[in-house]
C-alpha atoms as a PDB file:
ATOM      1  CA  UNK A   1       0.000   0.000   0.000  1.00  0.00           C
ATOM      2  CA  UNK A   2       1.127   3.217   0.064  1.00  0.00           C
ATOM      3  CA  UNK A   3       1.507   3.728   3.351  1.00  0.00           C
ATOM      4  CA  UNK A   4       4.556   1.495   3.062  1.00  0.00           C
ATOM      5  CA  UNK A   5       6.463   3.683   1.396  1.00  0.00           C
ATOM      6  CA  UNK A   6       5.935   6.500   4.240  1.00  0.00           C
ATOM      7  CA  UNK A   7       8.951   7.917   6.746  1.00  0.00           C
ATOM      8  CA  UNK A   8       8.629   7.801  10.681  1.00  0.00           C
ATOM      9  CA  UNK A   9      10.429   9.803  13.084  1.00  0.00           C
ATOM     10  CA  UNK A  10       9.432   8.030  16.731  1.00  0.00           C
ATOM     11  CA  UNK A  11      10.728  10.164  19.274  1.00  0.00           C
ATOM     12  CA  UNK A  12      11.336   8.253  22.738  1.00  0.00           C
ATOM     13  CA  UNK A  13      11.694   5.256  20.542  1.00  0.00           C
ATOM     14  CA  UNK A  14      12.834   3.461  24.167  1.00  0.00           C
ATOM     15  CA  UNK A  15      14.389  -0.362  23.349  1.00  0.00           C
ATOM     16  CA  UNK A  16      12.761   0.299  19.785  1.00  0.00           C
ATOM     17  CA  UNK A  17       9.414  -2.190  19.801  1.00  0.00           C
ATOM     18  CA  UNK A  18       7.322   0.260  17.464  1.00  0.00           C
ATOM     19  CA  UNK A  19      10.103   1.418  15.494  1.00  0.00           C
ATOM     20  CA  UNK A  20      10.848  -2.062  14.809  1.00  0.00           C
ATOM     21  CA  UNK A  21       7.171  -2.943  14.097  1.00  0.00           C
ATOM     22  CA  UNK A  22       6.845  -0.129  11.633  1.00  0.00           C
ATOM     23  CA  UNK A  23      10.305  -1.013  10.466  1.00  0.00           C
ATOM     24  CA  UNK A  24       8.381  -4.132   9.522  1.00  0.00           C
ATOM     25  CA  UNK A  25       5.609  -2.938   7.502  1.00  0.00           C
ATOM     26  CA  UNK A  26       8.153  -0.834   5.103  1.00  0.00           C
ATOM     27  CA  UNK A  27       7.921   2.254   6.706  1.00  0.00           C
ATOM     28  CA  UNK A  28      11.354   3.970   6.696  1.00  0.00           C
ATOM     29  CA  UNK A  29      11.754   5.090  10.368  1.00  0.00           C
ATOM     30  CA  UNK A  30      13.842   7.304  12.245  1.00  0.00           C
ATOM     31  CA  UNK A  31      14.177   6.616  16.109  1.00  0.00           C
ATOM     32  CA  UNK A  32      15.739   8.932  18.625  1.00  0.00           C
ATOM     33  CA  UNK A  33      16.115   7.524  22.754  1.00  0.00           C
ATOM     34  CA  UNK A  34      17.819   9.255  25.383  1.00  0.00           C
ATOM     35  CA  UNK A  35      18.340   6.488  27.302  1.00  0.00           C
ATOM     36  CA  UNK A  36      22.129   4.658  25.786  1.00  0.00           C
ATOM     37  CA  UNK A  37      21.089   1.555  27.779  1.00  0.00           C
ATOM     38  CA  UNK A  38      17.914   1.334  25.125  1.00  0.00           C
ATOM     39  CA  UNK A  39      19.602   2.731  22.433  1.00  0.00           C
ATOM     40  CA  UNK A  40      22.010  -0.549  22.600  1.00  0.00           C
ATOM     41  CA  UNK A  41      19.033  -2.648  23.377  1.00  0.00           C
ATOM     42  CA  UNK A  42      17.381  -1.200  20.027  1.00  0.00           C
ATOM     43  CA  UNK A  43      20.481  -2.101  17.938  1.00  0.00           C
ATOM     44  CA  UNK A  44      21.313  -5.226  19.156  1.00  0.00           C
ATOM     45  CA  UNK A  45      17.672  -6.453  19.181  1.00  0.00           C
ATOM     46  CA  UNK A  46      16.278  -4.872  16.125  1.00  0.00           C
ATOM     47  CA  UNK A  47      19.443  -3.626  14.157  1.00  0.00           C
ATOM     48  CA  UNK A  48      17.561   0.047  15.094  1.00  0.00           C
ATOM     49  CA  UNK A  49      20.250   2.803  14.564  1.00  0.00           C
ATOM     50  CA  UNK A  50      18.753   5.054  17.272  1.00  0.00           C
ATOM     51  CA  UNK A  51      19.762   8.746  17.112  1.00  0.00           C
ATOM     52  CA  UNK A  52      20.733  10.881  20.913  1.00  0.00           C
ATOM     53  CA  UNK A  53      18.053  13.803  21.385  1.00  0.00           C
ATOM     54  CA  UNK A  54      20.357  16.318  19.688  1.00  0.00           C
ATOM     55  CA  UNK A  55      19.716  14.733  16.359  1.00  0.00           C
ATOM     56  CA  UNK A  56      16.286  16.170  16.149  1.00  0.00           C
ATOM     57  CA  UNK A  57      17.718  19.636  15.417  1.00  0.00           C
ATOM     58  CA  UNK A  58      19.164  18.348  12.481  1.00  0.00           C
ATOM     59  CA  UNK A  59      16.290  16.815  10.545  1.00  0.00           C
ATOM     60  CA  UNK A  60      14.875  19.016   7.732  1.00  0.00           C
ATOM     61  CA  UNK A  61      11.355  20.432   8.222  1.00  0.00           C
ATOM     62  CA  UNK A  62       8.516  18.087   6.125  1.00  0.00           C
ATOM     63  CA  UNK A  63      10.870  15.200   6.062  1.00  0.00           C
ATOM     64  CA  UNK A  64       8.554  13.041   8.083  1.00  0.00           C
ATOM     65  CA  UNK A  65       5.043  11.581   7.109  1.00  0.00           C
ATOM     66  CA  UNK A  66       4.596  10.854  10.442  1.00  0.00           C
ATOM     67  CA  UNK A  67       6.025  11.747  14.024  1.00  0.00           C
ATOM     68  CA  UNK A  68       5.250   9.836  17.070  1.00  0.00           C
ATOM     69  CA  UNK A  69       5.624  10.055  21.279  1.00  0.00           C
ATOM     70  CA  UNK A  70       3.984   7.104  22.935  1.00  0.00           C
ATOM     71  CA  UNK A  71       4.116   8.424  26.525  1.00  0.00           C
ATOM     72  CA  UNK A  72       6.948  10.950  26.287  1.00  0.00           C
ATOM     73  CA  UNK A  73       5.337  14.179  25.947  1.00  0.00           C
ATOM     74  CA  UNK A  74       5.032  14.380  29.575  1.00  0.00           C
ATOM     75  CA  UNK A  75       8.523  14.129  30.401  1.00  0.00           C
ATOM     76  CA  UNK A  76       9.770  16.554  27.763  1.00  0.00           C
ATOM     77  CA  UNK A  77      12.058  19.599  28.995  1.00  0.00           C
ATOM     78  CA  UNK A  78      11.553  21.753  25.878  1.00  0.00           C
ATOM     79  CA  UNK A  79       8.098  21.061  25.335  1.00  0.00           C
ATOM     80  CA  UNK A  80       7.276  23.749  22.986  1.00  0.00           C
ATOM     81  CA  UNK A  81      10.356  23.149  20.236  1.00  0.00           C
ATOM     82  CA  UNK A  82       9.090  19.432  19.973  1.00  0.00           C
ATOM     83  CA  UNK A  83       5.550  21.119  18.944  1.00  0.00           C
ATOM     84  CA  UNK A  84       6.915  22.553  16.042  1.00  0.00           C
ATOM     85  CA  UNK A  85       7.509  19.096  14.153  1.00  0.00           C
ATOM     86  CA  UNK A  86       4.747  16.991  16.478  1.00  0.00           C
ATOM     87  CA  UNK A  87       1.934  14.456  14.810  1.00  0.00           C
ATOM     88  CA  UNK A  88       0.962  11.856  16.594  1.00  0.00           C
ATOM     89  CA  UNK A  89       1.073  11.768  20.529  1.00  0.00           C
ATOM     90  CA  UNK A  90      -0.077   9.479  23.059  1.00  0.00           C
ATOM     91  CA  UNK A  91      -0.360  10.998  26.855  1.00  0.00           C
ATOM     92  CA  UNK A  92      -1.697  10.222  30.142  1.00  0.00           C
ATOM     93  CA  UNK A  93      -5.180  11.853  30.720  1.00  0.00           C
ATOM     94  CA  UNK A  94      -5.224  14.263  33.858  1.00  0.00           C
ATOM     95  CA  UNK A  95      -9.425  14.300  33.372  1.00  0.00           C
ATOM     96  CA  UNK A  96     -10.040  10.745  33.248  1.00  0.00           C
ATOM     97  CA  UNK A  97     -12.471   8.752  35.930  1.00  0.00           C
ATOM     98  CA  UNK A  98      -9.412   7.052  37.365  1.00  0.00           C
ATOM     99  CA  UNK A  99      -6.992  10.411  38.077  1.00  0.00           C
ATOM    100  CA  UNK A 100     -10.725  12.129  39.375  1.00  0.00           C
ATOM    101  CA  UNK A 101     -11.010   9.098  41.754  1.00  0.00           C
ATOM    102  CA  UNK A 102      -7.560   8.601  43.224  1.00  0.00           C
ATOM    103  CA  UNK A 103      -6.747  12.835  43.122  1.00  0.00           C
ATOM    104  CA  UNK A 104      -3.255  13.261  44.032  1.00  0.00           C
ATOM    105  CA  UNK A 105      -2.507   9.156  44.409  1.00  0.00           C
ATOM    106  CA  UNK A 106      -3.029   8.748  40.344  1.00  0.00           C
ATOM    107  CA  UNK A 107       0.296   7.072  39.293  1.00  0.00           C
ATOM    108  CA  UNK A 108       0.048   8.488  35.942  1.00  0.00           C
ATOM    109  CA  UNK A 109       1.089  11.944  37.683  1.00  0.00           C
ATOM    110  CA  UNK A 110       4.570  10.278  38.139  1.00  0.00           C
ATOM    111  CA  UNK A 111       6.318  12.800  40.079  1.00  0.00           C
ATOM    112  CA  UNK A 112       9.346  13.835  39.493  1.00  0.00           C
ATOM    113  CA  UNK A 113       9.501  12.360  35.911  1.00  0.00           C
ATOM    114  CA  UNK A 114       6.544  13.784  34.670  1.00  0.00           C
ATOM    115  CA  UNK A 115       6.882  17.510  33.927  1.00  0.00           C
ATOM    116  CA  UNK A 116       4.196  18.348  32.348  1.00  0.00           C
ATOM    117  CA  UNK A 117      -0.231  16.484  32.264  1.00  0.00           C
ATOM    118  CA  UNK A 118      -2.216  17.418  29.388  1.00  0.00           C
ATOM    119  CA  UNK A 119      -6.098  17.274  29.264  1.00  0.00           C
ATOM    120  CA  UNK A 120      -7.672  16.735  25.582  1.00  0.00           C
ATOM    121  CA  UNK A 121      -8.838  20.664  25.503  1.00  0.00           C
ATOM    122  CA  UNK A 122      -5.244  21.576  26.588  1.00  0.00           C
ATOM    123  CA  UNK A 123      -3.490  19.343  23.573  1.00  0.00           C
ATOM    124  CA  UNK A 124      -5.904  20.824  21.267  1.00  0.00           C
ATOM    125  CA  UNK A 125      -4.524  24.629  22.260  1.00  0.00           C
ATOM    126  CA  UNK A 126      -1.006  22.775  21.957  1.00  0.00           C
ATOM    127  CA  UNK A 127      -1.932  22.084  18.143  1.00  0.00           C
ATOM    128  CA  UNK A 128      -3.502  25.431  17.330  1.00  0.00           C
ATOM    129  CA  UNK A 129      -0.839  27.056  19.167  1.00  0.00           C
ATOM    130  CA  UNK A 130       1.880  25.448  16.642  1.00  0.00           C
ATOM    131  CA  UNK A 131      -0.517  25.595  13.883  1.00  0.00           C
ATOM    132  CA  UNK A 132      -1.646  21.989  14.027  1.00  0.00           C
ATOM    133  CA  UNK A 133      -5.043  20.795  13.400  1.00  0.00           C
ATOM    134  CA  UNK A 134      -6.309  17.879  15.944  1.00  0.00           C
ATOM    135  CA  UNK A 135      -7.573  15.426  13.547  1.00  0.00           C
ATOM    136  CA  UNK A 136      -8.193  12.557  15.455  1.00  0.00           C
ATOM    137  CA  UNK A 137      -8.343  11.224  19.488  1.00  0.00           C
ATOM    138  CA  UNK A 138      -8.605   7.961  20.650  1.00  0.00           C
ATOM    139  CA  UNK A 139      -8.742   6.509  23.779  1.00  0.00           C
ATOM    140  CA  UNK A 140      -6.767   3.840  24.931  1.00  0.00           C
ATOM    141  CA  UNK A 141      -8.834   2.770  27.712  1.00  0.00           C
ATOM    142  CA  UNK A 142      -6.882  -0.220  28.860  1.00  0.00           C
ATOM    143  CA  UNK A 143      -4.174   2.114  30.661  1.00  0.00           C
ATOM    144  CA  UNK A 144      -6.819   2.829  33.594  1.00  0.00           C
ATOM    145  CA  UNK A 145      -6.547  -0.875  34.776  1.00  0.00           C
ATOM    146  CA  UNK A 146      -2.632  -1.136  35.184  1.00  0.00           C
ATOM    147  CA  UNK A 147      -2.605   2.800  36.233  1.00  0.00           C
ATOM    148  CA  UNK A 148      -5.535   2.048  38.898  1.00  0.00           C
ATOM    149  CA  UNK A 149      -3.251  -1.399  40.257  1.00  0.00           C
ATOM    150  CA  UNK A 150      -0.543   0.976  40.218  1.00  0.00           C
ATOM    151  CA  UNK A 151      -1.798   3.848  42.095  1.00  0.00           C
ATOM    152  CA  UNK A 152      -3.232   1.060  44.599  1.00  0.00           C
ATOM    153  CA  UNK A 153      -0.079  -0.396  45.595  1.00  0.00           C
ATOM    154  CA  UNK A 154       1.141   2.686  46.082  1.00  0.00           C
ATOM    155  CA  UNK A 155      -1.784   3.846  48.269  1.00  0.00           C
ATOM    156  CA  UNK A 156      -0.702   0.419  50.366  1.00  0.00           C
ATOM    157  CA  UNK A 157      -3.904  -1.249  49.373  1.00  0.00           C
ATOM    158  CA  UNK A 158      -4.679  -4.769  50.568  1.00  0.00           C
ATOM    159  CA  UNK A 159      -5.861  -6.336  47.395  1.00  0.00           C
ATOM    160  CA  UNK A 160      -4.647  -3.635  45.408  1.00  0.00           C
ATOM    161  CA  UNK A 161      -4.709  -6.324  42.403  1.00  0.00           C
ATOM    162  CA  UNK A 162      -8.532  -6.728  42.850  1.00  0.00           C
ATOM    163  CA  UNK A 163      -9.233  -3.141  43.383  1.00  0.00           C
ATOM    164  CA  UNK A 164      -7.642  -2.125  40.778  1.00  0.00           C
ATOM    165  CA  UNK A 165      -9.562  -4.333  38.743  1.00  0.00           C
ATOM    166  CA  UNK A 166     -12.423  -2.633  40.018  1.00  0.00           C
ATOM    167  CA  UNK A 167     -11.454   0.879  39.537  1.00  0.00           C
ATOM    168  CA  UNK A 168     -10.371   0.238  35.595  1.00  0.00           C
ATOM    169  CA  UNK A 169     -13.556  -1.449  35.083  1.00  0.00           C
ATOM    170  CA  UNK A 170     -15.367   1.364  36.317  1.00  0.00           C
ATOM    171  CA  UNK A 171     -12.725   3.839  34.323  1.00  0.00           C
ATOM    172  CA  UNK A 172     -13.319   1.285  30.864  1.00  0.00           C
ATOM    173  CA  UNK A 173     -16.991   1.928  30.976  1.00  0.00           C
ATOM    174  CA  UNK A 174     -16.647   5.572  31.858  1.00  0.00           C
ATOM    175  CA  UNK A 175     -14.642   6.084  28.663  1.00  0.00           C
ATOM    176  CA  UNK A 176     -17.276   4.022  26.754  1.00  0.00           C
ATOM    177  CA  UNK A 177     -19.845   6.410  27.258  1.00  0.00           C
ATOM    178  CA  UNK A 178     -17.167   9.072  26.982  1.00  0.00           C
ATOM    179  CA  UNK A 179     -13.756   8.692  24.904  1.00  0.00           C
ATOM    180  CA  UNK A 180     -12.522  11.965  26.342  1.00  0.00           C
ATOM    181  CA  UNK A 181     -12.748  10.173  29.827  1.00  0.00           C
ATOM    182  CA  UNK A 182      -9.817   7.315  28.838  1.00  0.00           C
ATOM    183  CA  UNK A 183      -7.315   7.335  31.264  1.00  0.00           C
ATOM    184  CA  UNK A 184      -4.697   7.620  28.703  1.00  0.00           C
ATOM    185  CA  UNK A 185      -4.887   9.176  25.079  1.00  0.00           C
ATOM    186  CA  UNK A 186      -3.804   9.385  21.255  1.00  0.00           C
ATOM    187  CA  UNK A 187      -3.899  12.270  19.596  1.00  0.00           C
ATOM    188  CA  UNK A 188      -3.377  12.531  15.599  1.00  0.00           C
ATOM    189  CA  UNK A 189      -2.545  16.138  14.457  1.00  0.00           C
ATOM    190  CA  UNK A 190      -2.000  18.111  11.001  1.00  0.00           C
ATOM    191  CA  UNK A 191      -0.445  20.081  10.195  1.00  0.00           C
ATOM    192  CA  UNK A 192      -3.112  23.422   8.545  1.00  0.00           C
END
């Protein structure tokens, strides 16, 4: 198809699963990890050439069909320079019926690493802001059940297995009657 023939840049590639995948299905990808311990992993694994951070300077505007961050865009330092060449973003949901129920517990918040918590009105004033159009959101529901464990065991919970079972069931049908409600999201943007 010709999709195939289309060029990926996955920023916070980590030990290179997706790249690979895409890799895969023809895509010509670009990877870039700050991490050297998954940077090896990637190349050793996958035969992924992953690029440091500072590469991303250096890539020509439009010469991507596609950019991704699967759960990096919260632990960005220059957030607003990685806007100017951002597509396709996956984030944790500050709004969602889990982070609402467990407040300042939430794991998601992951303090210190995560700098920065987007809600789905905020990451559409990200796009406009760097003159992107939000095409497309989808939820990605499953996140609220291994979130909601999380957040348990850190609350101490007895049974925090079972409870937080309970809590990403409740979070799963929340976001079924509302996507915007998914404890995690993806976000497609265009550029206008």
């Amino acid at each position: 198809s010709g999709l195939s023939k289309c060029t990926l840049l996955d920023i916070g590639t980590g030990t290179g699963y997706f790249s690979n995948a895409m890799k895969e299905r023809g895509w010509r990808v670009k990877a870039i990890e700050k991490s050297p311990q998954a940077r090896s992993f990637a190349k050793e694994h996958f035969e992924l050439d992953v690029d440091t951070e500072d590469a991303l300077a250096g890539y020509a505007d439009h010469s991507f069909d596609a950019i991704t961050l699967w759960h990096v865009m919260e632990h960005l330092e220059h957030l607003n320079e990685t806007w100017e060449k951002l597509l396709i973003v996956a984030v944790p949901n500050p709004s969602s019926y889990d982070a609402e129920k467990y407040k300042e517990w939430w794991a998601a918040y992951d303090v210190p690493r995560h700098l920065w918590h987007f809600t789905p009105s905020v990451m559409q004033q990200f796009g406009v802001k760097h003159g992107f159009k939000l095409a497309e959101q989808h939820p990605m529901p499953f996140d609220a059940f291994y979130v909601s464990m999380l957040t348990e065991r850190y609350k101490g919970s007895r049974l925090s297995f079972l409870k937080g079972m309970w809590t990403g069931l409740l979070a799963w049908f929340s976001s079924l009657a509302k996507k915007e409600r998914s404890s995690s999201m993806i976000y497609v943007f265009r550029k206008k």
